[in-house]
Protein backbone atom coordinates (compact mmCIF):
# COMPACT_ATOMS: atom_id res chain seq x y z
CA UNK A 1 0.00 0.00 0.00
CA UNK A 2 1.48 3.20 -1.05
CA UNK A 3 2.06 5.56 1.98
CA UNK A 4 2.87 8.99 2.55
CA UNK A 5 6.92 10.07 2.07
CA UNK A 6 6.49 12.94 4.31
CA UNK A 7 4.72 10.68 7.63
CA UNK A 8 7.26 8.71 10.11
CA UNK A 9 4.00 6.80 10.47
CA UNK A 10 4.09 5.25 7.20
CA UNK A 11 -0.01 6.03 6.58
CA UNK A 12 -1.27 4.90 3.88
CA UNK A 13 -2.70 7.42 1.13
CA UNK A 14 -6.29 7.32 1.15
CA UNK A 15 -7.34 8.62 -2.28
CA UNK A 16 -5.57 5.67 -3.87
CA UNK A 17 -7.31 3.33 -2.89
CA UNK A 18 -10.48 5.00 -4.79
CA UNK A 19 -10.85 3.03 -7.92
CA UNK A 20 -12.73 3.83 -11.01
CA UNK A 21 -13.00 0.85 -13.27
CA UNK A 22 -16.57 1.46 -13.81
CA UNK A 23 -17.54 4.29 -11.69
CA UNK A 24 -16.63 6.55 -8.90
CA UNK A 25 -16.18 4.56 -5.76
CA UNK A 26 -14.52 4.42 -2.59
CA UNK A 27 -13.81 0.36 -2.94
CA UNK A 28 -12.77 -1.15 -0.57
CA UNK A 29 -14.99 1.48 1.79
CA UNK A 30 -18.62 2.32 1.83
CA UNK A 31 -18.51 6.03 3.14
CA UNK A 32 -15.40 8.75 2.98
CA UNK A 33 -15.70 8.31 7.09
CA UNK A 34 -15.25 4.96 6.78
CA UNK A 35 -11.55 5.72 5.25
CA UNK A 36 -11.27 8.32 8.27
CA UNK A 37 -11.71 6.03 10.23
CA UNK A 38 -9.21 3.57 9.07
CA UNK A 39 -6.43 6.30 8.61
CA UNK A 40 -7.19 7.07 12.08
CA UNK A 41 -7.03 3.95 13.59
CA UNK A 42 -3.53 3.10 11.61
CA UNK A 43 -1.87 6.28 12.62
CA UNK A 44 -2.40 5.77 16.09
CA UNK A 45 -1.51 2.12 15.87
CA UNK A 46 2.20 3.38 14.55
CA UNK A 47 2.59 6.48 16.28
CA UNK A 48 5.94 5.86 18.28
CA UNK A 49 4.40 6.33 21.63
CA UNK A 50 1.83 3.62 20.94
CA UNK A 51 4.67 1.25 22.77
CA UNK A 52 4.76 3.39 25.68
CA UNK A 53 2.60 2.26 29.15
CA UNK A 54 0.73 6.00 28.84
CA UNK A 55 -1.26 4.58 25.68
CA UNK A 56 -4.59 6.48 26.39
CA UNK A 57 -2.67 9.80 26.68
CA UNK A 58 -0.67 9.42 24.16
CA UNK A 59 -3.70 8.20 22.01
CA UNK A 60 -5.12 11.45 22.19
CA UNK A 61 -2.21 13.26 21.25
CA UNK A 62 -1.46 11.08 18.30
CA UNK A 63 -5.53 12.34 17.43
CA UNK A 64 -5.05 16.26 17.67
CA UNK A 65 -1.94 16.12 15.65
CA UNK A 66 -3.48 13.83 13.03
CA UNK A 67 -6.54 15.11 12.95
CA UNK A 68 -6.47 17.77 11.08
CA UNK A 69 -4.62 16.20 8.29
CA UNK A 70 -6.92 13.40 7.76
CA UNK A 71 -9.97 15.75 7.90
CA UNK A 72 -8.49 17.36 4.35
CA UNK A 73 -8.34 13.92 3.15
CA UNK A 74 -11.92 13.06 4.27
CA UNK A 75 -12.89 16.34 2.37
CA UNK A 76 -10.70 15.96 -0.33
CA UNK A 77 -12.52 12.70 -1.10
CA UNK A 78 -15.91 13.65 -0.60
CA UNK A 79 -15.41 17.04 -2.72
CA UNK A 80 -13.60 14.53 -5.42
CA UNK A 81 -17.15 12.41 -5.24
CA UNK A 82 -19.16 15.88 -5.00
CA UNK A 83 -17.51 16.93 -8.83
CA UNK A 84 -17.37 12.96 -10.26
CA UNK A 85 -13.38 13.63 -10.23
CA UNK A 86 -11.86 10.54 -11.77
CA UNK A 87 -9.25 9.25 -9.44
CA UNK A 88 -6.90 7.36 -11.23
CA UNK A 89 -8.28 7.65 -14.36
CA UNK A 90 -5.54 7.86 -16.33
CA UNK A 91 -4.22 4.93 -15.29
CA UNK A 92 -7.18 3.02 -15.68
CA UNK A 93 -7.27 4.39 -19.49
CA UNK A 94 -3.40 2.74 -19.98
CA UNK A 95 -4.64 -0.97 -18.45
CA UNK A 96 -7.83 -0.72 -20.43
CA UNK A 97 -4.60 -0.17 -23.84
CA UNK A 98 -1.89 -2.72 -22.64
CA UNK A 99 -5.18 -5.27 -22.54
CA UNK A 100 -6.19 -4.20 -26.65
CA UNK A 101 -2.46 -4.46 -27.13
CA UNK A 102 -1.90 -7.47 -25.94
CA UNK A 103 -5.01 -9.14 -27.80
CA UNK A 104 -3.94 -7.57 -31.16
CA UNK A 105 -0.70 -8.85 -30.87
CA UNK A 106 -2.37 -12.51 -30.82
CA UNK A 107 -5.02 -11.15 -33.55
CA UNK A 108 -4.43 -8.70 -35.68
CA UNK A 109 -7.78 -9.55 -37.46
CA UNK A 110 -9.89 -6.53 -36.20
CA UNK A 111 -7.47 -4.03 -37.58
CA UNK A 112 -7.25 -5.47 -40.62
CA UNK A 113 -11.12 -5.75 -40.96
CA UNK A 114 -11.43 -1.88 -40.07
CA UNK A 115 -13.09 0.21 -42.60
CA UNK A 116 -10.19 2.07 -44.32
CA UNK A 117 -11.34 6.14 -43.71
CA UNK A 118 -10.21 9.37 -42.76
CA UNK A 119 -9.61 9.89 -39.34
CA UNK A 120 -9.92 13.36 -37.35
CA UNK A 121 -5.91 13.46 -36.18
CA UNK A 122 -4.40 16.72 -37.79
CA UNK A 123 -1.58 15.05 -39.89
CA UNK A 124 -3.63 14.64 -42.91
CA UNK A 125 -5.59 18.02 -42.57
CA UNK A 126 -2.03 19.51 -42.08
CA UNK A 127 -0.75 18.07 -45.44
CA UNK A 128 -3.62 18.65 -47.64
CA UNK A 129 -3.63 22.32 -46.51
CA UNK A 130 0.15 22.70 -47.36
CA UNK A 131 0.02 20.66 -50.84
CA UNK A 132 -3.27 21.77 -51.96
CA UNK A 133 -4.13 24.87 -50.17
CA UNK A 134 -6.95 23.76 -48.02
CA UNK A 135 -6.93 25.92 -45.40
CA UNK A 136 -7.74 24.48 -42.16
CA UNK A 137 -7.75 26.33 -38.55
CA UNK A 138 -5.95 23.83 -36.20
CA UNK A 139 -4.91 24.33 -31.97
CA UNK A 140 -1.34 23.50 -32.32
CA UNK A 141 1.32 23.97 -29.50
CA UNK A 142 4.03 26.72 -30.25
CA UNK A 143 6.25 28.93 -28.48
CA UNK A 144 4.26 31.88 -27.24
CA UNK A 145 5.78 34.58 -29.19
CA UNK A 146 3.31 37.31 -27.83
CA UNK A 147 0.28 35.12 -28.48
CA UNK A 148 -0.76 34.65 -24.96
CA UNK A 149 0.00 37.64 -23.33
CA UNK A 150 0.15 36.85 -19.99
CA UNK A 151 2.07 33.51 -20.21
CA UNK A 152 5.93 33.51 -20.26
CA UNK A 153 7.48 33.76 -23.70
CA UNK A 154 9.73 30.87 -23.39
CA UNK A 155 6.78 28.56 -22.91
CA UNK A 156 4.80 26.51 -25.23
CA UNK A 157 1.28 27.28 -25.79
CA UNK A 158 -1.40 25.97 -27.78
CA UNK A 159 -3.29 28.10 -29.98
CA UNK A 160 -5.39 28.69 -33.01
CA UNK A 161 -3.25 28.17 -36.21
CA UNK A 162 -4.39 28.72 -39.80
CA UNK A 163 -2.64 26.33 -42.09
CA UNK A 164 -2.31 26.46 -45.96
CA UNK A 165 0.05 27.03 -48.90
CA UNK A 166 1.70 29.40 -46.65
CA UNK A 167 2.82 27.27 -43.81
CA UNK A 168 0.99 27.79 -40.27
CA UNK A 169 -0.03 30.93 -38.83
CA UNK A 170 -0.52 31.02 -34.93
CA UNK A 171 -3.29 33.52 -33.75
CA UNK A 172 -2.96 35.87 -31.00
CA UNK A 173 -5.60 35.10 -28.53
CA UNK A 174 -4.33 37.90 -25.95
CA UNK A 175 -4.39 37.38 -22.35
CA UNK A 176 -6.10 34.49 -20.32
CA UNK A 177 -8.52 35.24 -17.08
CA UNK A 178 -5.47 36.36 -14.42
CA UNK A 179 -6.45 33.10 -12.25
CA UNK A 180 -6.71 30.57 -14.80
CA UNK A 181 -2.56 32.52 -16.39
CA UNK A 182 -1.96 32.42 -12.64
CA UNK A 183 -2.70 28.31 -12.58
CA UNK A 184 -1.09 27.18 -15.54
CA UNK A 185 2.45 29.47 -14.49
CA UNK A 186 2.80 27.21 -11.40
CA UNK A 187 2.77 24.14 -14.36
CA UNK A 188 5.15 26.32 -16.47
CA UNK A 189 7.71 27.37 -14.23
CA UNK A 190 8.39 23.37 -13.68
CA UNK A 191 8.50 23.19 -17.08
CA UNK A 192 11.28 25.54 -18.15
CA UNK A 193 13.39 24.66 -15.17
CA UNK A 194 13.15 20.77 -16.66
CA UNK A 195 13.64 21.80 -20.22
CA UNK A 196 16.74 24.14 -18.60
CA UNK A 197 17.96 21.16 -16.55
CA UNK A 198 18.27 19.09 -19.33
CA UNK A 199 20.06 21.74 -21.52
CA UNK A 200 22.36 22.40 -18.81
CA UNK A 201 22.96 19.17 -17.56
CA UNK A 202 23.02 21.41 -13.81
CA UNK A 203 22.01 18.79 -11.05
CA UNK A 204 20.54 21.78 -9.04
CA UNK A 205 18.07 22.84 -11.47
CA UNK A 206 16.12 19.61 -11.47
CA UNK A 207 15.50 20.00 -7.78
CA UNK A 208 14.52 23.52 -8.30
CA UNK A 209 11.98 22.25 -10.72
CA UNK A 210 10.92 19.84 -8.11
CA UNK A 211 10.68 22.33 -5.08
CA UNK A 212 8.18 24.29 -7.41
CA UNK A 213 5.82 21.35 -8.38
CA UNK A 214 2.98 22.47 -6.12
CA UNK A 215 1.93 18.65 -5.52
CA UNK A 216 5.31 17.67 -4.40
CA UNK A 217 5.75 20.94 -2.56
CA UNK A 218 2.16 20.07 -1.01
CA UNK A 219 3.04 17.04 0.75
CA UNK A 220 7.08 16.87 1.26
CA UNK A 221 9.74 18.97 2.89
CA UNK A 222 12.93 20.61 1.33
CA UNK A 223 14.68 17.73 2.50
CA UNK A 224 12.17 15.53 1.68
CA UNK A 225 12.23 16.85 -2.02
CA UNK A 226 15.89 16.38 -2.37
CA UNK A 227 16.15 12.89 -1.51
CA UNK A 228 13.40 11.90 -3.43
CA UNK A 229 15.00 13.52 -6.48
CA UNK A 230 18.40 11.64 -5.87
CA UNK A 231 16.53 8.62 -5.61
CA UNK A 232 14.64 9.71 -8.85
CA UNK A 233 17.81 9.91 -10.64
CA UNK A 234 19.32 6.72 -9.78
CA UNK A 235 16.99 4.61 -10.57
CA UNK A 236 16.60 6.33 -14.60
CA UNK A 237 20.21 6.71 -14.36
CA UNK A 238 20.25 4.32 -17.35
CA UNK A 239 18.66 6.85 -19.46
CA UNK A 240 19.76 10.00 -17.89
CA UNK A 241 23.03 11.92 -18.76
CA UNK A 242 25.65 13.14 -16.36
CA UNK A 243 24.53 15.88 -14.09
CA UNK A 244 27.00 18.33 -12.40
């Protein structure tokens, strides 16, 4: 069961074990309390004073200082029910594709069977409009030269381009609601610092990038942050260059 890095207490995190296969659901639990419950009940079962004769006192302590914490969590799930978030839905999406991958590669029959027909991907649309002059309007990512004005300029943005004869035209859409800009900088600044780190090859950047993540800041410390990135980097070290 995965658990959280930044708790001595090794508790496990509650929003993974939300599942949805086939809908939103709190399997193995009936209720969001019922998870509080269990959280509660672990963390005071491996606080480090549950070995110590004053259990009952200590009990309580372990219960103000946790409490709070797992009280987001209960909230966090029920909001995540509240909205239909989909917990883990990505990851659901990439079993639901290794399972079709691994039938076609024992069948191939149903792609060969498959009407042959235009699809809606952009690399056709792209070509014709080059070649023949068919103008098409496509969102395509490029670097935001002015076209978002509130976004950093060494960024990549996705915007309206007009493609023909001429090549690709991005459109300048101007600048986003302040809070929405305000969202997607705390994406972008991890962003550049990666693309930086890897043009650099400077060690230091990557954790920068990392301190900056506003998930990983959420739930580690500085500390916490570095370590985790060294451990990051070992274990791709394979496919990593040499950072100084």
């Amino acid at each position: 069961m995965p658990t959280w890095c930044c708790s001595r207490w090794r508790l496990p995190v509650s929003h993974l074990y939300l599942r949805t296969n086939t809908s939103s659901s709190l399997w193995p639990y009936s209720s969001p309390s019922d998870i509080y419950d269990d959280l509660l009940r672990t963390a005071v079962s491996r606080h480090p004073c549950s070995r110590s004769p004053d259990l009952p006192l200590h009990k309580k302590a372990a219960i103000a200082q946790l409490a709070p914490r797992l009280y987001n969590t209960q909230k966090w799930i029920e909001i995540s029910e509240k909205y239909k978030i989909p917990i883990e839905e990505y990851i659901d999406r990439c079993e639901i594709n290794i399972k079709l991958w691994n039938k076609l590669e024992e069948d191939m029959t149903p792609i060969y069977e498959q009407p042959l027909e235009r699809s809606h991907e952009y690399a056709s649309y792209i070509i014709d409009g080059v070649v023949n002059n068919n103008e098409i309007t496509i969102n395509a990512n490029v670097m935001n030269n002015g076209y978002i004005e509130n976004l950093p300029s060494n960024s990549c943005v996705e915007v309206p381009c007009i493609i023909n004869s001429n090549g690709y035209s991005p459109q300048k859409f101007g600048k986003l609601p302040e809070h929405l800009a305000a969202l997607m900088r705390t994406n972008i600044n991890v962003q550049i610092l990666t693309a930086e780190a890897a043009l650099t090859k400077k060690r230091e950047t990557i954790y920068h990038a990392a301190l900056l993540d506003p998930l990983t800041a959420a739930n580690l410390t500085i500390d916490e942050i570095y370590l985790m990135t060294d451990k990051m980097i070992e274990a791709h070290g394979d496919f990593l260059p040499e950072y100084n």
